[in-house]
N, C-alpha and C. Protein backbone atom coordinates (compact mmCIF):
# COMPACT_ATOMS: atom_id res chain seq x y z
N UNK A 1 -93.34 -94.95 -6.74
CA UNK A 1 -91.98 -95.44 -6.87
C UNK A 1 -91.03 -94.26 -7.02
N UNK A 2 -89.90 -94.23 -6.02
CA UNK A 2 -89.21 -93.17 -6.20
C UNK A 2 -88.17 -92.78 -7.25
N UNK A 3 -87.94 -94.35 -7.65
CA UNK A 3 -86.96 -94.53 -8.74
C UNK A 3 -87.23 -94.01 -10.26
N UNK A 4 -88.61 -93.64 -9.93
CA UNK A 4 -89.01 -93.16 -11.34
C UNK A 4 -88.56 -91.67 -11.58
N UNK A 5 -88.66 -90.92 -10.72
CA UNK A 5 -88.14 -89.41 -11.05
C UNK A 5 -86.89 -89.54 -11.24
N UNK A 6 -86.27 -89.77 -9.89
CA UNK A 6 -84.73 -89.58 -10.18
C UNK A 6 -84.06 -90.48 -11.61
N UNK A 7 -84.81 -91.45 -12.17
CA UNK A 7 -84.62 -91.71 -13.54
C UNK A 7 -84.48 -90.72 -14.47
N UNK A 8 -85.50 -90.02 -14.25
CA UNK A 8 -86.31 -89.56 -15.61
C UNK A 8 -84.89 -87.67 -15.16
N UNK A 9 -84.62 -87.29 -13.78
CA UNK A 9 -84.06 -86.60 -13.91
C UNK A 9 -82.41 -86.42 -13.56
N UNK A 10 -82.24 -87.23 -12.93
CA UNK A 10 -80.29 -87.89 -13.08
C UNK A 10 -79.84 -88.99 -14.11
N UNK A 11 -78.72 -88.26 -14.73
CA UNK A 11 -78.24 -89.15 -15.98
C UNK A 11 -77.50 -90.29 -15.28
N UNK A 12 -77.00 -90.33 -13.86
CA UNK A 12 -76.58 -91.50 -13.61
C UNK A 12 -77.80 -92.37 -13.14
N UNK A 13 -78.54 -92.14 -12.55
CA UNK A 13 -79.76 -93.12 -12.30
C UNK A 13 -80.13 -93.62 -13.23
N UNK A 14 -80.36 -92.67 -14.31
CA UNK A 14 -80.74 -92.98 -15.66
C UNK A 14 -80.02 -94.38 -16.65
N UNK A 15 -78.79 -94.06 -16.53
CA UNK A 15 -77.60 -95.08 -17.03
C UNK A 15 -78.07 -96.92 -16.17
N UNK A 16 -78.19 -96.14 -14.86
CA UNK A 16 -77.95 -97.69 -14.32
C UNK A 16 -79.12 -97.69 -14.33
N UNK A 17 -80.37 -97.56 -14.74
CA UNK A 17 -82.00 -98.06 -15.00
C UNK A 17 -82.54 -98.60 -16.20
N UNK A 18 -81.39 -98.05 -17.30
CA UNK A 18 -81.19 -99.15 -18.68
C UNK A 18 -80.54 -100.12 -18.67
N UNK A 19 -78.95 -100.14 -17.46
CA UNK A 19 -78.34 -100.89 -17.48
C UNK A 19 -79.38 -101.89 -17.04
N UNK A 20 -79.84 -102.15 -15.88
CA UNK A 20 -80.95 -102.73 -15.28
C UNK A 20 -81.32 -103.47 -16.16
N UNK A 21 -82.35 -102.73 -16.78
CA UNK A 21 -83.25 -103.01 -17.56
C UNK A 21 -82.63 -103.40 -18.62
N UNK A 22 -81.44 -103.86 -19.25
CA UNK A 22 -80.75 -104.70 -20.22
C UNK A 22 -80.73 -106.23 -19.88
N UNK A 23 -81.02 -106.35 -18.45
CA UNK A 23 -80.76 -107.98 -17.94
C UNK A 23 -81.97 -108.58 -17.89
N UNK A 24 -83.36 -108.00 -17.81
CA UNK A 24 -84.04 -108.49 -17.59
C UNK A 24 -85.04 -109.08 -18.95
N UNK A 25 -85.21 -110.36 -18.63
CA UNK A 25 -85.26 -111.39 -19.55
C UNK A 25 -87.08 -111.59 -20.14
N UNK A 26 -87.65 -110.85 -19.60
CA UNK A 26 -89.54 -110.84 -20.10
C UNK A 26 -89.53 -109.59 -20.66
N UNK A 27 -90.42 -109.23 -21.74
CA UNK A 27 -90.06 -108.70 -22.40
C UNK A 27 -91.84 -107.62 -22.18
N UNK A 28 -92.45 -108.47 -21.21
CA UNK A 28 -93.89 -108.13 -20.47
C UNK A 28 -93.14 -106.64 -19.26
N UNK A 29 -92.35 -107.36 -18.71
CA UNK A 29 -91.04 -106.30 -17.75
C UNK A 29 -90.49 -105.21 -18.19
N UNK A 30 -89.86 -105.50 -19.24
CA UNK A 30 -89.36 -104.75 -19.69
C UNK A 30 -90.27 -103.55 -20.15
N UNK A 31 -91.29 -104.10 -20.78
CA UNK A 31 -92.49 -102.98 -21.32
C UNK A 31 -92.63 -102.16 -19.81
N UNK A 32 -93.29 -102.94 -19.08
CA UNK A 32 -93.79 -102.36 -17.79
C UNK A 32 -92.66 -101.09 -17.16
N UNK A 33 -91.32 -101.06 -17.24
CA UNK A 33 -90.42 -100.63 -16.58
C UNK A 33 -90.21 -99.16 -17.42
N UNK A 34 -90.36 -99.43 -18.80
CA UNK A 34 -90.18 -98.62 -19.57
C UNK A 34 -91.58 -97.36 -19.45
N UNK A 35 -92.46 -98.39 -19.75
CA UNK A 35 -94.15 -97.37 -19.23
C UNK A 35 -93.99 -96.32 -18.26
N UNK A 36 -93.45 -97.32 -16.91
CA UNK A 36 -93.17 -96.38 -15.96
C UNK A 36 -92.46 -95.19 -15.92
N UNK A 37 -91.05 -95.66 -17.08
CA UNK A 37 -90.43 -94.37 -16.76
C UNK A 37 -91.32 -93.35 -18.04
N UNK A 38 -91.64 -93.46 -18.73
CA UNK A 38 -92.19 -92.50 -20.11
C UNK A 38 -93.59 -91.60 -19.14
N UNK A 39 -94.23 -92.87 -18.10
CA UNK A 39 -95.34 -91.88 -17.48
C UNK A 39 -96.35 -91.17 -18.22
N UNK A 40 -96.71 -90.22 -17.76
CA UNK A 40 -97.40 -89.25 -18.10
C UNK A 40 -97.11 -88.05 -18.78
N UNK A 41 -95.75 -87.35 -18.25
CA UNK A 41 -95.49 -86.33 -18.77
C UNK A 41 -94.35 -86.56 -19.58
N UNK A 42 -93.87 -85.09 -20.01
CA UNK A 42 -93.47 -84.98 -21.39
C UNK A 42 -91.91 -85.73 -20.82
N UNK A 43 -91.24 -86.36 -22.54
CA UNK A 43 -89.87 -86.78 -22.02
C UNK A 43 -89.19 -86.36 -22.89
N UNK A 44 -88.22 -85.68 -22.78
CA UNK A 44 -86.86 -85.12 -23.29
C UNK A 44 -86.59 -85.90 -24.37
N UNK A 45 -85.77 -85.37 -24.93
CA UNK A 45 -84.90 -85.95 -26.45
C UNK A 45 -83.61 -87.13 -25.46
N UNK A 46 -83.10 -86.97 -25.05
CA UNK A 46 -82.37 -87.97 -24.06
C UNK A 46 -82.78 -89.02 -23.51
N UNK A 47 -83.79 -88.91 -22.74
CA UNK A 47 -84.92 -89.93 -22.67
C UNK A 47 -85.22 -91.06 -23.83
N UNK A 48 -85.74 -90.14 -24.84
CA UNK A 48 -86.95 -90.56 -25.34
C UNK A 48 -86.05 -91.63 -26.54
N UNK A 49 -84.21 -91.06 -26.68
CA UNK A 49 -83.23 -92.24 -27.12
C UNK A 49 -83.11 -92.86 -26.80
N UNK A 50 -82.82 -93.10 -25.39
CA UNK A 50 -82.79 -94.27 -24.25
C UNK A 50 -83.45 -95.33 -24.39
N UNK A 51 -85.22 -94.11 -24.27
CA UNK A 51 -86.16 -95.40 -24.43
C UNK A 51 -86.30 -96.22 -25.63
N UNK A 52 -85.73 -95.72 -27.04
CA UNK A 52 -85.57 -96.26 -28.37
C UNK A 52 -84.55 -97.18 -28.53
N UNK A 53 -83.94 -97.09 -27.55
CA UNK A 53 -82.23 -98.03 -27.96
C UNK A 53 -82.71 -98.80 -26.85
N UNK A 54 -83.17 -98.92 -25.83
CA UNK A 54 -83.76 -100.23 -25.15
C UNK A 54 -84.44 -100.79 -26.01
N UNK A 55 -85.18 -101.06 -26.94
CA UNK A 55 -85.96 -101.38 -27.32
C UNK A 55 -85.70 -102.27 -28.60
N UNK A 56 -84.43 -102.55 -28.41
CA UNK A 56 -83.50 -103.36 -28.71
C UNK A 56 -83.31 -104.64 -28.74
N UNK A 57 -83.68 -104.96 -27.21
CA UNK A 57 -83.81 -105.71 -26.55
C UNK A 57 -85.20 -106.31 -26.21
N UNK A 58 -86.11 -105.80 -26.57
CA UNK A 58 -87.33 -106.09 -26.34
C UNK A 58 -87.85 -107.04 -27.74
N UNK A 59 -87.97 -108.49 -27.29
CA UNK A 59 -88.58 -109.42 -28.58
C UNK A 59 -89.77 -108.85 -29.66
N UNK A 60 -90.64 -108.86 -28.32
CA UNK A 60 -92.02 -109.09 -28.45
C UNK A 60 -92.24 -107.69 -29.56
N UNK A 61 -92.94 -108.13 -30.58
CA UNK A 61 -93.24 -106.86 -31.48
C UNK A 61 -94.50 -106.02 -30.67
N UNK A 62 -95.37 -106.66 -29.88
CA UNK A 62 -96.62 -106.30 -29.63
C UNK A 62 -96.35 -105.45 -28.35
N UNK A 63 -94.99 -106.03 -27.40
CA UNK A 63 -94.76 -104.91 -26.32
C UNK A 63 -93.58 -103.15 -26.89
N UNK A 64 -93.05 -104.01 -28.12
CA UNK A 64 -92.43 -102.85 -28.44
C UNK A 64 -93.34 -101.60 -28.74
N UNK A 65 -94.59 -101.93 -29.58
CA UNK A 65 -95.59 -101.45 -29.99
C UNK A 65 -96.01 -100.41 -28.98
N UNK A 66 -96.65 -101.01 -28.05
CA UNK A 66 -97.01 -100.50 -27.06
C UNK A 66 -96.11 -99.22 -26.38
N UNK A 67 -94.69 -99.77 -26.16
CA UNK A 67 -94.07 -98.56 -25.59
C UNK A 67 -93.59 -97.16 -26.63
N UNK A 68 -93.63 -97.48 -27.98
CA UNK A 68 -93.42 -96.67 -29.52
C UNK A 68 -95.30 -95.75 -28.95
N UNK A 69 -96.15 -95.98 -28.82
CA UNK A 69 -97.54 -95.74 -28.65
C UNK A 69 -97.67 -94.52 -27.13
N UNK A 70 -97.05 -94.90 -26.54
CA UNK A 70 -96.77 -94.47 -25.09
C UNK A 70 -95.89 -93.34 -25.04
N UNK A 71 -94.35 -93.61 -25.94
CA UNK A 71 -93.39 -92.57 -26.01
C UNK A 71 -94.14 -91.21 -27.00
N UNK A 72 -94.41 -91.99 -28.07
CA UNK A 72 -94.73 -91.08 -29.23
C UNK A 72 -95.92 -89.69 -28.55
N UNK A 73 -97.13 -90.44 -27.56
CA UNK A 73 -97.49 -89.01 -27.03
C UNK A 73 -96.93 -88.06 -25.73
N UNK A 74 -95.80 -88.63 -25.35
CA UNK A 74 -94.76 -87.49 -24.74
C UNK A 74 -93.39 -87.32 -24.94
N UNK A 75 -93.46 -87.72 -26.12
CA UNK A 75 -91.50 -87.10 -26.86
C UNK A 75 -91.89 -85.62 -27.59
N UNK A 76 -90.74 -84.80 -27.29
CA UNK A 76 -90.36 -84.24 -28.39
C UNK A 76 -90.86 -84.52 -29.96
N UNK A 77 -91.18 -82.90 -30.51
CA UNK A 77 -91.40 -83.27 -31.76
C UNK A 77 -90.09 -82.98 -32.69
N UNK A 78 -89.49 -83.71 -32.21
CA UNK A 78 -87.94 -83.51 -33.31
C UNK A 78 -87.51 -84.44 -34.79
N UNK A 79 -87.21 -83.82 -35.71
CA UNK A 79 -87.76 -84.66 -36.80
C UNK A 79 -86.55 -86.02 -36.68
N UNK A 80 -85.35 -85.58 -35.96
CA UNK A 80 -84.08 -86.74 -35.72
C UNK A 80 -85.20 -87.49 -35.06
N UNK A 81 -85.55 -87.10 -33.92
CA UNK A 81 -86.11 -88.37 -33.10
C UNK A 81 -87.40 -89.18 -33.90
N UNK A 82 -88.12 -88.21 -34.67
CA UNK A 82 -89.14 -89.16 -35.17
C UNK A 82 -88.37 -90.18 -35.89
N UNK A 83 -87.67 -89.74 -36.64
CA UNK A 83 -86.72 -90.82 -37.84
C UNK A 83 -86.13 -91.88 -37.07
N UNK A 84 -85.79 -92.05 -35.87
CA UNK A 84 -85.06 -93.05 -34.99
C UNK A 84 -86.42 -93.88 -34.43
N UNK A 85 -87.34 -93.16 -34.04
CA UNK A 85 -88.85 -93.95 -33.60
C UNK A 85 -88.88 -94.81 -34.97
N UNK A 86 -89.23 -94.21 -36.10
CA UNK A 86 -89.66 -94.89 -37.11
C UNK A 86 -89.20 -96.27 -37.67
N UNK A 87 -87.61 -96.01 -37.21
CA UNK A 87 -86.53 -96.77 -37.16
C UNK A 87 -87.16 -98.00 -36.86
N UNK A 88 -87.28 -97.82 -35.32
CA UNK A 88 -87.27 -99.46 -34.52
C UNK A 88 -89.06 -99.76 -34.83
N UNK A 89 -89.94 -98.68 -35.22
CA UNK A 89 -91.04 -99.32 -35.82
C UNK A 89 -91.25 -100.09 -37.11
N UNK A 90 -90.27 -100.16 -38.10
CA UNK A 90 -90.19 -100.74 -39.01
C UNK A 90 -89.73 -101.80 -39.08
N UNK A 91 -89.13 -102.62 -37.66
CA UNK A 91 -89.11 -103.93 -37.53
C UNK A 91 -90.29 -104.77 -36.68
N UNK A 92 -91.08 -104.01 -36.75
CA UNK A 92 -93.00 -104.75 -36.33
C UNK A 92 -93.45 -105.34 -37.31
N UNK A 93 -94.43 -106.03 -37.13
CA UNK A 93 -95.35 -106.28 -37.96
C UNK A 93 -96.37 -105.46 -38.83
N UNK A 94 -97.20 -105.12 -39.93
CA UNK A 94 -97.82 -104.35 -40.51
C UNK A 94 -98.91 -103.64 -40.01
N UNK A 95 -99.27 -104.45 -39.10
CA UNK A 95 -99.98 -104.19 -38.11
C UNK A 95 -99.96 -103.44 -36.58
N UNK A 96 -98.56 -103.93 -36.17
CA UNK A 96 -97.85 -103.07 -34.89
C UNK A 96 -97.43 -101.68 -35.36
N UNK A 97 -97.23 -101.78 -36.49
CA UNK A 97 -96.25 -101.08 -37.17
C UNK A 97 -97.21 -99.65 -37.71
N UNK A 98 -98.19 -99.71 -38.21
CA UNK A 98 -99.53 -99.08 -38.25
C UNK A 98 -99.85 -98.30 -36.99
N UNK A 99 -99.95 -98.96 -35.77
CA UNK A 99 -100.57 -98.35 -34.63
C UNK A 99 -98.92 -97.39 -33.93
N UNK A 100 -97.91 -97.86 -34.24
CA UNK A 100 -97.13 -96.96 -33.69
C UNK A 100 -96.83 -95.98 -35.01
N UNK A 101 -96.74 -95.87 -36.08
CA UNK A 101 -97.29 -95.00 -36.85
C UNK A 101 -98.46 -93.53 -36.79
N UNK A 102 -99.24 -94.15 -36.42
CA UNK A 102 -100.49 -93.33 -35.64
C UNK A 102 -100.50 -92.57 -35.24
N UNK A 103 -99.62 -93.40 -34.38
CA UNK A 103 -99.16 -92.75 -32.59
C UNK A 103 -98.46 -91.11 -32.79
N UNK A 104 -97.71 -91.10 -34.15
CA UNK A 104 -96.87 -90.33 -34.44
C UNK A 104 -98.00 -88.65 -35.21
N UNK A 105 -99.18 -89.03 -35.31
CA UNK A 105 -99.81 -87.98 -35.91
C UNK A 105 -100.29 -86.95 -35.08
N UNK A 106 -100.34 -86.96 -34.02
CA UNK A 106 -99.81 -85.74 -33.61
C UNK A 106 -99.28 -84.68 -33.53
N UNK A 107 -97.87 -85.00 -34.24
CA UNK A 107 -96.94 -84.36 -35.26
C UNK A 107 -97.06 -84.14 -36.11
N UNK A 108 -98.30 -84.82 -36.82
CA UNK A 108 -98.94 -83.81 -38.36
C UNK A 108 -99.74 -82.71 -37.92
N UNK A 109 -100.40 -83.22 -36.98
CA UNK A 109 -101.74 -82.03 -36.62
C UNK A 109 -100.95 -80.76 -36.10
N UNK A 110 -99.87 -80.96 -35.21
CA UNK A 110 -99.22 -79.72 -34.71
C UNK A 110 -98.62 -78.36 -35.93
N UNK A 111 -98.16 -79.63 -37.32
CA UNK A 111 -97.26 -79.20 -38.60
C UNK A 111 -98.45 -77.99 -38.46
N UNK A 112 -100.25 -78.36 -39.04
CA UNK A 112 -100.70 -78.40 -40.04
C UNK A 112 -101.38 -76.22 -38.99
N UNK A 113 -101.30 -76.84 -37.63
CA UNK A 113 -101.92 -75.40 -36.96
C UNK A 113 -101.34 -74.33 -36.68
């Protein structure tokens, strides 16, 4: 999909790929769209807000989960951005909320070497 780079590297593509992705009403979609853009490799501090403030919009605690799980091993280790992740993880369940937690230790192991 070509739409995925030029996402991930024009701020106007970028704009209208949240805008997008603000209308759409499954929250299975929304995960999926978001996956896509987070990928594989690493995502910027710009990004990786984007992908946190969409997530807004996303009901489902179990797909938010998932994309908090996904971002957390290619964001930035910035302590603003962890605090904003942590943010929208603290409206999960104890359980969702745990695994995107996790997700975040990475960022201890990096502290600790």
């Amino acid at each position: 999909d070509q739409a995925v780079p030029m996402a991930r590297r024009d701020p106007g593509v970028q704009s209208a790929w949240f805008a997008l992705l603000a209308g759409v009403n499954s929250d299975y979609e929304q995960r999926q769209a978001l996956d896509s853009l987070i990928g594989h490799d690493a995502v910027d501090e710009t990004l990786a807000l984007a992908v946190l403030d969409s997530l807004g919009e996303v009901g489902s605690g179990h797909e938010t989960a998932q994309v908090l799980r996904a971002l957390a091993a290619a964001m930035p280790a910035d302590p603003a951005l962890i605090e904003r992740y942590r943010a929208v993880a603290r409206r999960l369940s104890d359980h969702e909320r745990g695994q995107a937690e996790r997700a975040l230790d990475r960022f201890a192991a990096a502290q600790v070497d």
